[in-house]
C-alpha atoms as a PDB file:
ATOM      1  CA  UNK A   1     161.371 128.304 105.094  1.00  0.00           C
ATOM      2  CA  UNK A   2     158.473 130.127 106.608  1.00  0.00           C
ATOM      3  CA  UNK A   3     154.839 130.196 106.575  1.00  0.00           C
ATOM      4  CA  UNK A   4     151.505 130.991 104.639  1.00  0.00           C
ATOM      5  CA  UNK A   5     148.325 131.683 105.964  1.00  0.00           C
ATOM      6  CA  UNK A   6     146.069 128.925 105.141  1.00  0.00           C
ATOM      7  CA  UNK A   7     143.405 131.140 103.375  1.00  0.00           C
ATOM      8  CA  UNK A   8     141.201 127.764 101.913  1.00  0.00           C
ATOM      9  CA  UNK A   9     141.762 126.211 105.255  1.00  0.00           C
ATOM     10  CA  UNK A  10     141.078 129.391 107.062  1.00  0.00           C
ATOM     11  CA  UNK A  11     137.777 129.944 105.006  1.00  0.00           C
ATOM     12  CA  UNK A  12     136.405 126.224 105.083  1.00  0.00           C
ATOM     13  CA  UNK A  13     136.179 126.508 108.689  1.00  0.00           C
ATOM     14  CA  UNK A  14     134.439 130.230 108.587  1.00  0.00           C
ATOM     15  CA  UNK A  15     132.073 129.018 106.398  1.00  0.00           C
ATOM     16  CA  UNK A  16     131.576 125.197 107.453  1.00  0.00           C
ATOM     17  CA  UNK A  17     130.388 126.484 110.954  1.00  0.00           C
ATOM     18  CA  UNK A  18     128.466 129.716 110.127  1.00  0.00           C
ATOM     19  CA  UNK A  19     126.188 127.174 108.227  1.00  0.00           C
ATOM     20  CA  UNK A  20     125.977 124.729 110.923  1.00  0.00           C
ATOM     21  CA  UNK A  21     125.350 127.248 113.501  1.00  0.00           C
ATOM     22  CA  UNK A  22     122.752 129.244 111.275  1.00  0.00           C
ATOM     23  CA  UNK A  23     120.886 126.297 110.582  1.00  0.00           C
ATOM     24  CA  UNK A  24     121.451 125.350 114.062  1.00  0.00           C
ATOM     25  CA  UNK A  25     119.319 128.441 114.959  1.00  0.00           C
ATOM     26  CA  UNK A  26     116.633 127.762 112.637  1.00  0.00           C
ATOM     27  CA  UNK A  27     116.116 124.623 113.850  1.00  0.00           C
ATOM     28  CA  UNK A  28     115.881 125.533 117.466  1.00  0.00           C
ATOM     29  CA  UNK A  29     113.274 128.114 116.851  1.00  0.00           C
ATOM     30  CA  UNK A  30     111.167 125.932 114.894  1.00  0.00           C
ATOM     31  CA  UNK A  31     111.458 124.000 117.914  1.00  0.00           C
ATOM     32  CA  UNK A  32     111.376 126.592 120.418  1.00  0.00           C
ATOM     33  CA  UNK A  33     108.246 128.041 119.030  1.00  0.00           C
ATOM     34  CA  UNK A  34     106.616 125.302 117.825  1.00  0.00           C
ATOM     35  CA  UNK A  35     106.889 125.671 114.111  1.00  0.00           C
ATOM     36  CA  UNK A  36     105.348 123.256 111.899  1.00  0.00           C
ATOM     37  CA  UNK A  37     108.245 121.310 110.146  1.00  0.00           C
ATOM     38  CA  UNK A  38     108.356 118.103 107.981  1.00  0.00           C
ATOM     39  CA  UNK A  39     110.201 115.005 109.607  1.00  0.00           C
ATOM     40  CA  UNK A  40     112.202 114.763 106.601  1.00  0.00           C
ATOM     41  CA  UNK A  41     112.966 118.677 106.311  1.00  0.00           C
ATOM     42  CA  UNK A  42     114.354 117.963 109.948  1.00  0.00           C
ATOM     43  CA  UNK A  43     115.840 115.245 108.795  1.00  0.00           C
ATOM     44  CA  UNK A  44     117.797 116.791 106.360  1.00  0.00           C
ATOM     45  CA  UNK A  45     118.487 119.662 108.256  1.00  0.00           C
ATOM     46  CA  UNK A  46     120.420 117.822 110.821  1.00  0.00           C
ATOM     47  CA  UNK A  47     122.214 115.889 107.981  1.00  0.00           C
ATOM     48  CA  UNK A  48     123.114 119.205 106.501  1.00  0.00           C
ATOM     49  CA  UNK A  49     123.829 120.910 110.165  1.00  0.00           C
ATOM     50  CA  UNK A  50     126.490 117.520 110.867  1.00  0.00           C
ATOM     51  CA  UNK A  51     128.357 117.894 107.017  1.00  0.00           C
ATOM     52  CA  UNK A  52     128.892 121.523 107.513  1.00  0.00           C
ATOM     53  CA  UNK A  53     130.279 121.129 111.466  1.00  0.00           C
ATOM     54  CA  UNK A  54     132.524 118.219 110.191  1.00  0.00           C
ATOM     55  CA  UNK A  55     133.909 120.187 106.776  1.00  0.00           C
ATOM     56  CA  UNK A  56     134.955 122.975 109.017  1.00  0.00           C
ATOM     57  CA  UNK A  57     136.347 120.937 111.681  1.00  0.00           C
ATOM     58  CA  UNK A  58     138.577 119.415 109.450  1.00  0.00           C
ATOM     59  CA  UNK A  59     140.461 122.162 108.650  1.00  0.00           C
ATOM     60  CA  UNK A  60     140.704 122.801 111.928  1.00  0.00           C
ATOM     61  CA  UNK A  61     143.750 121.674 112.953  1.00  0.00           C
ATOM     62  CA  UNK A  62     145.708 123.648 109.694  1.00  0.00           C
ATOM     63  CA  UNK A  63     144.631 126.650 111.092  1.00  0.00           C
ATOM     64  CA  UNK A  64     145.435 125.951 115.054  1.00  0.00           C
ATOM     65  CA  UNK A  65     149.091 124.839 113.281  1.00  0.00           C
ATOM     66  CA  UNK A  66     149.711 127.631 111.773  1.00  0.00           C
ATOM     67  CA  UNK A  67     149.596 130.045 114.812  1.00  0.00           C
ATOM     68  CA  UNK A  68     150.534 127.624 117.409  1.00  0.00           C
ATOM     69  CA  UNK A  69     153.855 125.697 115.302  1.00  0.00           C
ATOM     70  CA  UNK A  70     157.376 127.558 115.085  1.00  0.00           C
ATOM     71  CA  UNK A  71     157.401 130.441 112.418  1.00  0.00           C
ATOM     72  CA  UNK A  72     160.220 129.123 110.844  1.00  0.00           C
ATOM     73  CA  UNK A  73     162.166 125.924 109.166  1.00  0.00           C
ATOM     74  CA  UNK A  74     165.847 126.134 108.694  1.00  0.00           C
ATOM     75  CA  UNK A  75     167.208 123.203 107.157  1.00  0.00           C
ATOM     76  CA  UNK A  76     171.501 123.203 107.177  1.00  0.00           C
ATOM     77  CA  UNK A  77     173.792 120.685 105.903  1.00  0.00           C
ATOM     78  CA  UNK A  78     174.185 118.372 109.253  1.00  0.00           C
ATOM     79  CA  UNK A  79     171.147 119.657 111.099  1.00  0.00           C
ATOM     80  CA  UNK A  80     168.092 121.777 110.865  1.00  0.00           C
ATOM     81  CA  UNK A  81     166.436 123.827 113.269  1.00  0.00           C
ATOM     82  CA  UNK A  82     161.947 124.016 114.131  1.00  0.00           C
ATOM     83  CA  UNK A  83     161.404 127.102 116.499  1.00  0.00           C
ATOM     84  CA  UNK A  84     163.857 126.473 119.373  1.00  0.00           C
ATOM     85  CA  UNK A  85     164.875 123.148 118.752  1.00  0.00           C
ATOM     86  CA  UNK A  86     168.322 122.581 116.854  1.00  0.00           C
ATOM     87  CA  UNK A  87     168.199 118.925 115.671  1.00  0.00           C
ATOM     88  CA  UNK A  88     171.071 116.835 114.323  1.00  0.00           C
ATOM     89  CA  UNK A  89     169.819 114.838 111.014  1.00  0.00           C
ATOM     90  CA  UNK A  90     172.088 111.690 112.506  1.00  0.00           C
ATOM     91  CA  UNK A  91     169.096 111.475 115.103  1.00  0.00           C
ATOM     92  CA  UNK A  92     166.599 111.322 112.528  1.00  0.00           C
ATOM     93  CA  UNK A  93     165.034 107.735 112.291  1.00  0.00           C
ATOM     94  CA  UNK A  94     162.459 108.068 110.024  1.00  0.00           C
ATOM     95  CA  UNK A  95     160.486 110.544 107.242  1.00  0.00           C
ATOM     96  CA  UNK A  96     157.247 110.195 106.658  1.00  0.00           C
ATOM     97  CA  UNK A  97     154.713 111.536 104.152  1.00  0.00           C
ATOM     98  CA  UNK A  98     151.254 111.473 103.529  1.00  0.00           C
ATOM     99  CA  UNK A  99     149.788 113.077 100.360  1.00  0.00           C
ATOM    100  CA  UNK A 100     145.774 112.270 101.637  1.00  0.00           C
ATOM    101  CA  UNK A 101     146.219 114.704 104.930  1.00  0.00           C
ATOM    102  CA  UNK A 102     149.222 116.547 103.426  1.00  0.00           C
ATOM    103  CA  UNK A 103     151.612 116.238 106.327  1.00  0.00           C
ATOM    104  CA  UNK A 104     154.920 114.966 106.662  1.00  0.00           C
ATOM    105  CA  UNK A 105     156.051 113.378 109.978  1.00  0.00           C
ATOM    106  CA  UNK A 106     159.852 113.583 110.604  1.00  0.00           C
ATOM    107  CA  UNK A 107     160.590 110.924 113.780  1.00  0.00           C
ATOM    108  CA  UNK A 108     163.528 111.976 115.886  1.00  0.00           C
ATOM    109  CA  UNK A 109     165.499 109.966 118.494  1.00  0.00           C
ATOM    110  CA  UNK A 110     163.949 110.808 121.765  1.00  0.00           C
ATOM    111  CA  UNK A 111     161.348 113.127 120.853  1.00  0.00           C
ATOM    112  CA  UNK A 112     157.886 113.997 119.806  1.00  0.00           C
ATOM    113  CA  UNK A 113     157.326 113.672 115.909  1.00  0.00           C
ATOM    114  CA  UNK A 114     157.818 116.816 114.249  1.00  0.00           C
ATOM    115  CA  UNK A 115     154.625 117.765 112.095  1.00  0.00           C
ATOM    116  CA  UNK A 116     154.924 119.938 108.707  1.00  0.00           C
ATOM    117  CA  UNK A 117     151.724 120.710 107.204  1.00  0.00           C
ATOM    118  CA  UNK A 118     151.841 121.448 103.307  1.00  0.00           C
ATOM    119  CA  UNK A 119     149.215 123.894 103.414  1.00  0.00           C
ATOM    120  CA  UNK A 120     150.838 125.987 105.928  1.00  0.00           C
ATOM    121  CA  UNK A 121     154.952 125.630 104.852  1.00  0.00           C
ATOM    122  CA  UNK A 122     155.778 127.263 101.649  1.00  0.00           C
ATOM    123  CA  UNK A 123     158.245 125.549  99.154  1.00  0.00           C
ATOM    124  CA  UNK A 124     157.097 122.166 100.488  1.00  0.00           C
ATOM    125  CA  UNK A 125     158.729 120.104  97.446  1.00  0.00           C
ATOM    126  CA  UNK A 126     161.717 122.005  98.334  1.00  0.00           C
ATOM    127  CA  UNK A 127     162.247 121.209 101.610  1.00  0.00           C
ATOM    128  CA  UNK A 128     161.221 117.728 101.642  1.00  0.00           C
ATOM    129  CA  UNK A 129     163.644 116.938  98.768  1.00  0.00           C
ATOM    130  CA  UNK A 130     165.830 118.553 101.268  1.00  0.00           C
ATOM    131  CA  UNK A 131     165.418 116.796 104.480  1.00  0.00           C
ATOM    132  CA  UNK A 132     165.415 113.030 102.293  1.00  0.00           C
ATOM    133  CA  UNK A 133     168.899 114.419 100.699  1.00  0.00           C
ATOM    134  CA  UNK A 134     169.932 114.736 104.018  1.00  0.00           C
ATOM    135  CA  UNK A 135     168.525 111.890 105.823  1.00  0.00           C
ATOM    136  CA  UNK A 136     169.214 109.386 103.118  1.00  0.00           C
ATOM    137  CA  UNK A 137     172.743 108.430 103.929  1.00  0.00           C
ATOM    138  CA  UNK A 138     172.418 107.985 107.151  1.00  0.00           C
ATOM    139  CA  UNK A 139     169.202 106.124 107.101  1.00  0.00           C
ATOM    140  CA  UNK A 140     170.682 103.702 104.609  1.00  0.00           C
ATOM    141  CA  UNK A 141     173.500 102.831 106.923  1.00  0.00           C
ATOM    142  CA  UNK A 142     171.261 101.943 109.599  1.00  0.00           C
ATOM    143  CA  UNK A 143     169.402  99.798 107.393  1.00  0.00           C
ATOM    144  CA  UNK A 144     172.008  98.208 105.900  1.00  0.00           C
ATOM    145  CA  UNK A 145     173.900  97.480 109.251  1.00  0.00           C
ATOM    146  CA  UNK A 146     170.536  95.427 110.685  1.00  0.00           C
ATOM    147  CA  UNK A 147     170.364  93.962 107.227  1.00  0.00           C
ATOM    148  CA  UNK A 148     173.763  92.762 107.762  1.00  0.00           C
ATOM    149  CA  UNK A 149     173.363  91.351 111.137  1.00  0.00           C
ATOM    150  CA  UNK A 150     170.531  89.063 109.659  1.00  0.00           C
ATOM    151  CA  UNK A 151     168.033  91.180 111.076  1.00  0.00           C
ATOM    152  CA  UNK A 152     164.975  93.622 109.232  1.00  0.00           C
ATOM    153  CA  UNK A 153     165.363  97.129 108.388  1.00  0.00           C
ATOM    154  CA  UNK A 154     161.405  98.401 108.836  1.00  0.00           C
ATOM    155  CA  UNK A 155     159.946 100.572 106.661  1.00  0.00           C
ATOM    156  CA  UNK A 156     156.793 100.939 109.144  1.00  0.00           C
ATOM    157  CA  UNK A 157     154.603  98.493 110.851  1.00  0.00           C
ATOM    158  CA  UNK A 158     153.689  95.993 107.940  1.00  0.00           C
ATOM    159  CA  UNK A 159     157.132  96.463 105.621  1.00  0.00           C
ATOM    160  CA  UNK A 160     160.332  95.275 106.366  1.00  0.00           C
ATOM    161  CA  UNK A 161     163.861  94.338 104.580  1.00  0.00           C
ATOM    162  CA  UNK A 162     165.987  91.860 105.175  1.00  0.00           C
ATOM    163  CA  UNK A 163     168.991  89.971 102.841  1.00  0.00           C
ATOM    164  CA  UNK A 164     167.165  87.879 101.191  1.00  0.00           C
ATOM    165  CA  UNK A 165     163.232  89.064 101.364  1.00  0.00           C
ATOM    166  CA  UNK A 166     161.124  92.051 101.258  1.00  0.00           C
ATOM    167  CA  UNK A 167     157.965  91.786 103.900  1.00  0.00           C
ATOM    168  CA  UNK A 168     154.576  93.395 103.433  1.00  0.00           C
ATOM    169  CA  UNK A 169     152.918  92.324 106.551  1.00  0.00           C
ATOM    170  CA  UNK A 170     153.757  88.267 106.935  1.00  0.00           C
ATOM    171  CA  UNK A 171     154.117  88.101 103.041  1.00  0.00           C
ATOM    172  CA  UNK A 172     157.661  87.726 101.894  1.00  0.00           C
ATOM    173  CA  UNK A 173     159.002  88.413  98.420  1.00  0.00           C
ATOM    174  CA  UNK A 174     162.043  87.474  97.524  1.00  0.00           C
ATOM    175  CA  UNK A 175     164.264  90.293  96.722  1.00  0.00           C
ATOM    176  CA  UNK A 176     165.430  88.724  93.724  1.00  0.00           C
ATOM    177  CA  UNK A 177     161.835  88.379  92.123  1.00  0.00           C
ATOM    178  CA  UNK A 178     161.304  92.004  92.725  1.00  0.00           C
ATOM    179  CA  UNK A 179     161.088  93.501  89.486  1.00  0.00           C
ATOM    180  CA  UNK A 180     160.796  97.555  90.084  1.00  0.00           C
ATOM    181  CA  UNK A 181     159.525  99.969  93.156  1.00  0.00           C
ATOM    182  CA  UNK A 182     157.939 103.076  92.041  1.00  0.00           C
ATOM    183  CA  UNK A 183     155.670 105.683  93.791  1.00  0.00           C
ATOM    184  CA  UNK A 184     152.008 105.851  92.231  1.00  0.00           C
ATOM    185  CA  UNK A 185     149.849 109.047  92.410  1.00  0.00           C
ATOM    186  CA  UNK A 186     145.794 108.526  92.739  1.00  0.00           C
ATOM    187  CA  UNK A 187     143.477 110.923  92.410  1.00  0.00           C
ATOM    188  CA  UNK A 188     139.667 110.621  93.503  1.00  0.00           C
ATOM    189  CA  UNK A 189     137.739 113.620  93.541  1.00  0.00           C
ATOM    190  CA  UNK A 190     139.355 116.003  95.438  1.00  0.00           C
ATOM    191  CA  UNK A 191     141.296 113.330  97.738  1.00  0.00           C
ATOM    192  CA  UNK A 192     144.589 112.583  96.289  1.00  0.00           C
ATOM    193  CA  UNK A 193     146.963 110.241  97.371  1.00  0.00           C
ATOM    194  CA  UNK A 194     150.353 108.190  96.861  1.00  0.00           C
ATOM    195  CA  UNK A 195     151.341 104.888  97.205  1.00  0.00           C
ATOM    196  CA  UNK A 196     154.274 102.796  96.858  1.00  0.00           C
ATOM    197  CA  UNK A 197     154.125 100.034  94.443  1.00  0.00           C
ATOM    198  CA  UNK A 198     156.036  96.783  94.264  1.00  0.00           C
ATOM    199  CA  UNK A 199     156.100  94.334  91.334  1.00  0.00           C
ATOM    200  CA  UNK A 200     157.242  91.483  91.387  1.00  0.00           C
ATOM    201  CA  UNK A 201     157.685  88.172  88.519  1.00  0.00           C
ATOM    202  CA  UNK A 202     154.464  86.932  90.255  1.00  0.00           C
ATOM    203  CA  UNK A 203     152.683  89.594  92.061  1.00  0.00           C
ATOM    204  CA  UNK A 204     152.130  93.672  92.062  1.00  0.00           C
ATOM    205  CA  UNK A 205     151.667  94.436  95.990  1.00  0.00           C
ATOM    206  CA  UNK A 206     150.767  98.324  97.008  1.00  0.00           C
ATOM    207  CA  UNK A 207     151.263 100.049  99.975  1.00  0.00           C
ATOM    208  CA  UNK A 208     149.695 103.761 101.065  1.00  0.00           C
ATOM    209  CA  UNK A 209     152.750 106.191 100.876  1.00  0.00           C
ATOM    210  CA  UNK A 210     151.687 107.304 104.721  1.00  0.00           C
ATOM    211  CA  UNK A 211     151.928 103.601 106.306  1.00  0.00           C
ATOM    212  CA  UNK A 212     155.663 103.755 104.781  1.00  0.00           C
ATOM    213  CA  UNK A 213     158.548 105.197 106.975  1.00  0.00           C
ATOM    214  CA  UNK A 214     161.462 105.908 105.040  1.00  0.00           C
ATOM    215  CA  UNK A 215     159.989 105.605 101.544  1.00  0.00           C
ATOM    216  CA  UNK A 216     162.823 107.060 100.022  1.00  0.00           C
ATOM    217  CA  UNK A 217     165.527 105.039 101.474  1.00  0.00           C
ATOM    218  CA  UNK A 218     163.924 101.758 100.577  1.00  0.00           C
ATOM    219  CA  UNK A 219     164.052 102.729  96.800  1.00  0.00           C
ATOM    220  CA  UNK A 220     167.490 103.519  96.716  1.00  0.00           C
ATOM    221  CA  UNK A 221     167.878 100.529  98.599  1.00  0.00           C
ATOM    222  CA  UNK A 222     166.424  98.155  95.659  1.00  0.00           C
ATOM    223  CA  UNK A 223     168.367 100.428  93.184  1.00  0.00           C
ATOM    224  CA  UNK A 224     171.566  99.889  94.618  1.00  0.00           C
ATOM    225  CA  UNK A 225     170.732  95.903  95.469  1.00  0.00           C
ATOM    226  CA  UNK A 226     169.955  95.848  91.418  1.00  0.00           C
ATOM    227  CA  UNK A 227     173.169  97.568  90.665  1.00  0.00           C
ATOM    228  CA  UNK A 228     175.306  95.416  92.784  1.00  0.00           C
ATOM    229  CA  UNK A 229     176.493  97.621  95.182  1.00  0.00           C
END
């Protein structure tokens, strides 16, 4: 897999801080040389000035990614390897993704979090239905071995599985009342984001997608605890 320039990214930031810094100017030498300005043409100024500084900052960090992160993603069967670093899918522990900031986190044994920004990786559906293919075996092993020593798979800091119950912070459901898990898109002007919904006989309970490590396994977790097996 290898990389795109972030063009939008790449152009948000030109043209976020151009503005700031051009109005920046003009309010400086109103100040500077003692122009006559209305406190609420300041006002607004500095409003505007603030917006434009924090659109382009945003982006920021896409940009700095995309020259600073490893030019290229090669996912295998049993491993995959990001820049230098060969690493085993056995000592992956958790996948995490995040539609809002379009990142995916994969956690690994031992080391730093490995960060893959959509905008910058090309073919992102493909290689994220990729590493979960590969990761989903093993992750479901682990779970079910804690699950089977009475303990609680997590699924991040507020959801956790155990034999009997599924835990969303210190609510329990029953596993038995759970009715269907399913993944829910949601789309607010230009934010968009996913989250993991649980029904229940007596309660629907949501969850954002990026609070939930290991999304995938817990759904074919309840698919295979409905089927028996």
């Amino acid at each position: 897999m290898r990389k795109n320039f972030p063009v939008p990214a790449f152009l948000c930031v030109v043209v976020g801080w151009t503005v700031a810094v051009l109005l920046l100017i003009i309010v400086l030498g109103a100040l500077l040389y003692d122009m006559q300005f209305d406190f609420f043409d300041l006002t607004y100024l500095y409003v505007v000035i603030v917006l434009a500084a924090a659109w382009g900052s945003y982006y920021v960090p896409t940009v700095v990614a995309f020259f600073a992160d490893p030019r290229l993603l090669t996912i295998d069967r049993m491993f995959f390897i990001y820049g230098s670093q060969t690493i085993a899918f056995e000592d992956v522990v958790g996948v995490v993704h995040d539609s809002g900031k379009k990142i995916t986190r994969i956690l690994v044994s031992g080391k730093r979090p490995i960060r893959l920004r959509w905008r910058i990786w090309r073919d992102r559906v493909l290689w994220a239905d990729l590493i979960e293919d590969r990761t989903l075996e093993i992750l479901i092993l682990s779970a079910r071995r804690k699950i089977h020593a009475g303990q609680r798979a997590q699924f991040g800091q507020k959801l956790a599985l155990d034999s009997r119950n599924l835990y969303l912070g210190r609510r329990g459901v029953p596993v038995s009342n759970i009715t269907d898990i399913y993944f829910m898109n949601k789309h607010e002007a230009a934010y968009a984001s996913r989250s993991l919904v649980i029904n229940s006989v007596s309660r629907r309970l949501t969850i954002n997608e990026h609070k939930v490590v290991n999304a995938h396994v817990l759904v074919h977790l309840f698919e295979r605890f409905q089927a028996g097996s």
